[in-house]
C-alpha atoms as a PDB file:
ATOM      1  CA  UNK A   1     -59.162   7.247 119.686  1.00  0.00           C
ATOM      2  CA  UNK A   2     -59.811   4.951 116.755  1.00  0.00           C
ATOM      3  CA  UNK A   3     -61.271   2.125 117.245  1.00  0.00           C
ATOM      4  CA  UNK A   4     -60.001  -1.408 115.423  1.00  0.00           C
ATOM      5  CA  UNK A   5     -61.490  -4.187 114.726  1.00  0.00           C
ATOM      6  CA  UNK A   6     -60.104  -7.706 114.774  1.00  0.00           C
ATOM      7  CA  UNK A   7     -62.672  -9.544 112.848  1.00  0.00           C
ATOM      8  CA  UNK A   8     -60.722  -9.906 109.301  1.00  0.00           C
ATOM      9  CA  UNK A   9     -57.755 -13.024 109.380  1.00  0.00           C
ATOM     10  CA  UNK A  10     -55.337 -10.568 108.311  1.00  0.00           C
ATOM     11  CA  UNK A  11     -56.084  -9.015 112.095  1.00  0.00           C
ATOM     12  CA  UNK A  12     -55.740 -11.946 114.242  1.00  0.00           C
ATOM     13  CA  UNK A  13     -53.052 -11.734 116.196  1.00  0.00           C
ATOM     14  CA  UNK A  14     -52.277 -15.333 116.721  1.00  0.00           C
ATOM     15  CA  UNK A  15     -51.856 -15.435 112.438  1.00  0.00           C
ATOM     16  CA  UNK A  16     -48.474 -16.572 112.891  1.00  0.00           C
ATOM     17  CA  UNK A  17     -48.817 -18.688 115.208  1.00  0.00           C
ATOM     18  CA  UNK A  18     -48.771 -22.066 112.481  1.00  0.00           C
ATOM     19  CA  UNK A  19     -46.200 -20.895 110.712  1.00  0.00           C
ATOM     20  CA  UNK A  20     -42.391 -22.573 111.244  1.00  0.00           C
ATOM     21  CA  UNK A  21     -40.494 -21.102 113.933  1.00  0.00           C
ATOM     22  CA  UNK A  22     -36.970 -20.417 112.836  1.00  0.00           C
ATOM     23  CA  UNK A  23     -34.137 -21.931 114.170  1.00  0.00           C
ATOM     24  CA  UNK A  24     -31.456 -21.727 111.509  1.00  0.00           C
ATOM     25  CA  UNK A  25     -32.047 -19.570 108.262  1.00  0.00           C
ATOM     26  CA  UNK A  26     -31.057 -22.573 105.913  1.00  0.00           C
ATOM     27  CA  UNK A  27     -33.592 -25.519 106.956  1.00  0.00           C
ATOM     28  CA  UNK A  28     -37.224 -25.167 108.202  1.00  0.00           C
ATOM     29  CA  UNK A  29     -37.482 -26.332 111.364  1.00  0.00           C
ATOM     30  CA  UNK A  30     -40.535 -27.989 111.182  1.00  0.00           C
ATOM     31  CA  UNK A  31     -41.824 -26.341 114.556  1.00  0.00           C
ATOM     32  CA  UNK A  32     -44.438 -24.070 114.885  1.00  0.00           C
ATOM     33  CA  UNK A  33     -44.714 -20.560 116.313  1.00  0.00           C
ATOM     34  CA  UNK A  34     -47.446 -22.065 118.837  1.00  0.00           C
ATOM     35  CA  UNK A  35     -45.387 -25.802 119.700  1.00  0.00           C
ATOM     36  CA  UNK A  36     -42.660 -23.166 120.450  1.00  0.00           C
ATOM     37  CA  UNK A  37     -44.484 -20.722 122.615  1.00  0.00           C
ATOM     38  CA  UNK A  38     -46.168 -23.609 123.907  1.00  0.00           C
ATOM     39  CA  UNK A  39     -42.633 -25.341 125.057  1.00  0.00           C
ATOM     40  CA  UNK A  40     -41.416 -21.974 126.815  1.00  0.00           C
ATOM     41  CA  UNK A  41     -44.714 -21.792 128.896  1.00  0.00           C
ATOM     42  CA  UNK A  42     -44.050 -25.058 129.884  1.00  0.00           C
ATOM     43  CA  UNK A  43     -40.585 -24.490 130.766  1.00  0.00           C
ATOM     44  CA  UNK A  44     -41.510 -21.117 132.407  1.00  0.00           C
ATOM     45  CA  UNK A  45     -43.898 -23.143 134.654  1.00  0.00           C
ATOM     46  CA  UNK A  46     -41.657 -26.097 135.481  1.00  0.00           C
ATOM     47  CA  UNK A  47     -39.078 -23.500 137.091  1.00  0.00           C
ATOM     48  CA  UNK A  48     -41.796 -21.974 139.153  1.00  0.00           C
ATOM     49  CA  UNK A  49     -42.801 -25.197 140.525  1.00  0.00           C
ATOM     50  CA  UNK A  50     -39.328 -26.363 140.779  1.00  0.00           C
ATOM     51  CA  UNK A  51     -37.958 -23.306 142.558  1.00  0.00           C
ATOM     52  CA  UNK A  52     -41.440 -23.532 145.195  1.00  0.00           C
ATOM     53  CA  UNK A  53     -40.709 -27.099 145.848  1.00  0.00           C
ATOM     54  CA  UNK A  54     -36.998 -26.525 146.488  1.00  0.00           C
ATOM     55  CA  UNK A  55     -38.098 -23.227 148.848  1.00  0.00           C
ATOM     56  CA  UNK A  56     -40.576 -25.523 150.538  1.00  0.00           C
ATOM     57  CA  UNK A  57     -38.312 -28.638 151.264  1.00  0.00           C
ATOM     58  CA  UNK A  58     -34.554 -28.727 152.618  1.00  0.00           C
ATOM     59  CA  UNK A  59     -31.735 -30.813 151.054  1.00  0.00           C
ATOM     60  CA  UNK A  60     -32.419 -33.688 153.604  1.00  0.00           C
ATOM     61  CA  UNK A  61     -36.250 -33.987 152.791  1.00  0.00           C
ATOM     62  CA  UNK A  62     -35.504 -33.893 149.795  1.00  0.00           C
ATOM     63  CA  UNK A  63     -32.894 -36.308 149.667  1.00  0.00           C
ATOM     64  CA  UNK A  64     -35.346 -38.996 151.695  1.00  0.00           C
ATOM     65  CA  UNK A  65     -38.471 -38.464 149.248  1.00  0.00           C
ATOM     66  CA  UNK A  66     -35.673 -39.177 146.155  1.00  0.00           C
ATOM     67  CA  UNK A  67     -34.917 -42.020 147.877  1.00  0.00           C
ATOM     68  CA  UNK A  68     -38.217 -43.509 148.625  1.00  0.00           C
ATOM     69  CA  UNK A  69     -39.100 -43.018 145.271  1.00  0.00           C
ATOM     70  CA  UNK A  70     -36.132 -45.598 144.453  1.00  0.00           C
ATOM     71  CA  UNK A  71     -37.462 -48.274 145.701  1.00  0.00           C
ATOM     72  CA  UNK A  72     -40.985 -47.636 143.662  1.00  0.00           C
ATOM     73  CA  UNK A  73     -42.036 -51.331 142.245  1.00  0.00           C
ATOM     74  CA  UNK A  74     -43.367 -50.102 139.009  1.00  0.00           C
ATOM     75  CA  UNK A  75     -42.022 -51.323 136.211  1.00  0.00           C
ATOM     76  CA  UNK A  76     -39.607 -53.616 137.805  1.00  0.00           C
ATOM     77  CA  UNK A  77     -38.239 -50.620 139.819  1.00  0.00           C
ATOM     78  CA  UNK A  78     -37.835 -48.738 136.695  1.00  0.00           C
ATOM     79  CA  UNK A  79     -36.429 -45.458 139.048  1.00  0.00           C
ATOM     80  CA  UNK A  80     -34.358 -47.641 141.328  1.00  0.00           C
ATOM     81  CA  UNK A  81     -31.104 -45.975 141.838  1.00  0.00           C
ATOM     82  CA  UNK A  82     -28.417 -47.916 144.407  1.00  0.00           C
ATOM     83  CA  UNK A  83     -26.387 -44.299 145.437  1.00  0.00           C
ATOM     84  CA  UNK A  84     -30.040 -42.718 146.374  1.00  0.00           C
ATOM     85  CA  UNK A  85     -30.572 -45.359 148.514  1.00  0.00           C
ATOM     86  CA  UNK A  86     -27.103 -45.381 150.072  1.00  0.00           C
ATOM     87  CA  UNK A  87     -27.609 -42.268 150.687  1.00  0.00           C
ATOM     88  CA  UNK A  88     -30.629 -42.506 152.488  1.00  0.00           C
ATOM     89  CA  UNK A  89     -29.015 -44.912 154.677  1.00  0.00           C
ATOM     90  CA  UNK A  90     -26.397 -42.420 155.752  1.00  0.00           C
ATOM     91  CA  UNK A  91     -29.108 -40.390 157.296  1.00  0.00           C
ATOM     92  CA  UNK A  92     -29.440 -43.071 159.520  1.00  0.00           C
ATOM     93  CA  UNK A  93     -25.709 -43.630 161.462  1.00  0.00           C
ATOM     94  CA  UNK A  94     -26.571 -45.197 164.176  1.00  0.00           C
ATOM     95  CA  UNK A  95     -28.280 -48.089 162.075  1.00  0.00           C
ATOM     96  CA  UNK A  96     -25.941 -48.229 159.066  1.00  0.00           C
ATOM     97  CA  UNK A  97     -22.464 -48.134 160.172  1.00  0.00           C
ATOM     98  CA  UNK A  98     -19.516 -48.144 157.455  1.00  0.00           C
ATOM     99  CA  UNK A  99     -19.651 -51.797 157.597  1.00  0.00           C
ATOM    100  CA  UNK A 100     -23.000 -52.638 157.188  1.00  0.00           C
ATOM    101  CA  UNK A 101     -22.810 -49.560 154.265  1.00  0.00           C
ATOM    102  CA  UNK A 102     -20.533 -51.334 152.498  1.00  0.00           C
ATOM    103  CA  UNK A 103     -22.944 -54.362 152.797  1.00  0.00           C
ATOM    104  CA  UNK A 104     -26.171 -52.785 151.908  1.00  0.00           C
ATOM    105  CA  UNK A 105     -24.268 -52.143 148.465  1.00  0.00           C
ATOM    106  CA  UNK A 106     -23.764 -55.588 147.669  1.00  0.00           C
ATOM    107  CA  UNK A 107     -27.321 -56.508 148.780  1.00  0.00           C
ATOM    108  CA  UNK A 108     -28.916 -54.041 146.507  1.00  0.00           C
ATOM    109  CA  UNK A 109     -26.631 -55.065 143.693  1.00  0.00           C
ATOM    110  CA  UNK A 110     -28.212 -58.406 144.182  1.00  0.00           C
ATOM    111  CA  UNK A 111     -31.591 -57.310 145.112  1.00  0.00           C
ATOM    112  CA  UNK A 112     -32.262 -55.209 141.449  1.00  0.00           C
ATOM    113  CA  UNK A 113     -31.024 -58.278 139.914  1.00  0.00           C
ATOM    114  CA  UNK A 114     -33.675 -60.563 141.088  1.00  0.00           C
ATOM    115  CA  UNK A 115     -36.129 -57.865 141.258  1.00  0.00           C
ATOM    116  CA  UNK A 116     -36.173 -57.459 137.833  1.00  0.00           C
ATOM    117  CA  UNK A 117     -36.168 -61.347 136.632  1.00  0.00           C
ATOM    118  CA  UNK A 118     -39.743 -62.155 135.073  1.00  0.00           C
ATOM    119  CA  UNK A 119     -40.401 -64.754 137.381  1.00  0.00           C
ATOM    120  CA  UNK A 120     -39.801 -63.035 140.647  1.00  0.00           C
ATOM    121  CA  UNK A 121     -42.461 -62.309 142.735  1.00  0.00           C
ATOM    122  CA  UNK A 122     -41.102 -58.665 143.175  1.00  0.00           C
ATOM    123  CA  UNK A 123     -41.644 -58.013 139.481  1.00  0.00           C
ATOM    124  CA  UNK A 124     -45.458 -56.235 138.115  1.00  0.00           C
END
């Protein structure tokens, strides 16, 4: 067997790797060989953990963590979302009947509203 040498820049297998990445054949993209490869690693690895996460946790734990996460203070409850919350409560029948459902909407309506004002001792 011959043996090769990778010690020229002609040789390096990552030469490429700066150049544009094409996406159509009548603009350069302006993207990289590497930001590309880069992005699908990324991607590739996001669905891994994504797919161990949903294998690890059912619909319902999931559905309570989401919904915990709602009611985050940062940035004036930035990932507050009123139907995760409502339906967290439905988890809990014997607490939340249709009734008090109905008014746990209007309270959270009003709650994001002052949570959010500047001077309101909810809002970081």
């Amino acid at each position: 067997m011959e043996e090769r040498s990778c010690n020229t820049q002609n040789d390096r297998p990552d030469r490429y790797m700066d150049e544009d990445y094409p996406r159509s054949k009548r603009k350069r993209s302006g993207v990289s060989y590497a930001h590309q490869f880069s992005v699908e690693v990324f991607y590739a690895v996001i669905n891994l953990q994504l797919s161990e996460l949903n294998s690890r946790f059912d619909v319902v734990t999931s559905d309570l963590l989401l919904g915990m996460a709602c009611l985050n203070p940062i940035d004036s409850f930035a990932n507050f979302d009123k139907d995760r919350i409502i339906k967290l409560a439905e988890y809990y029948p014997s607490e939340f009947d249709d009734n008090k459902l109905r008014d746990l909407s209007f309270q959270l309506d009003s709650f994001i509203v002052y949570a959010r004002m500047p001077h309101s001792k909810l809002s970081t």
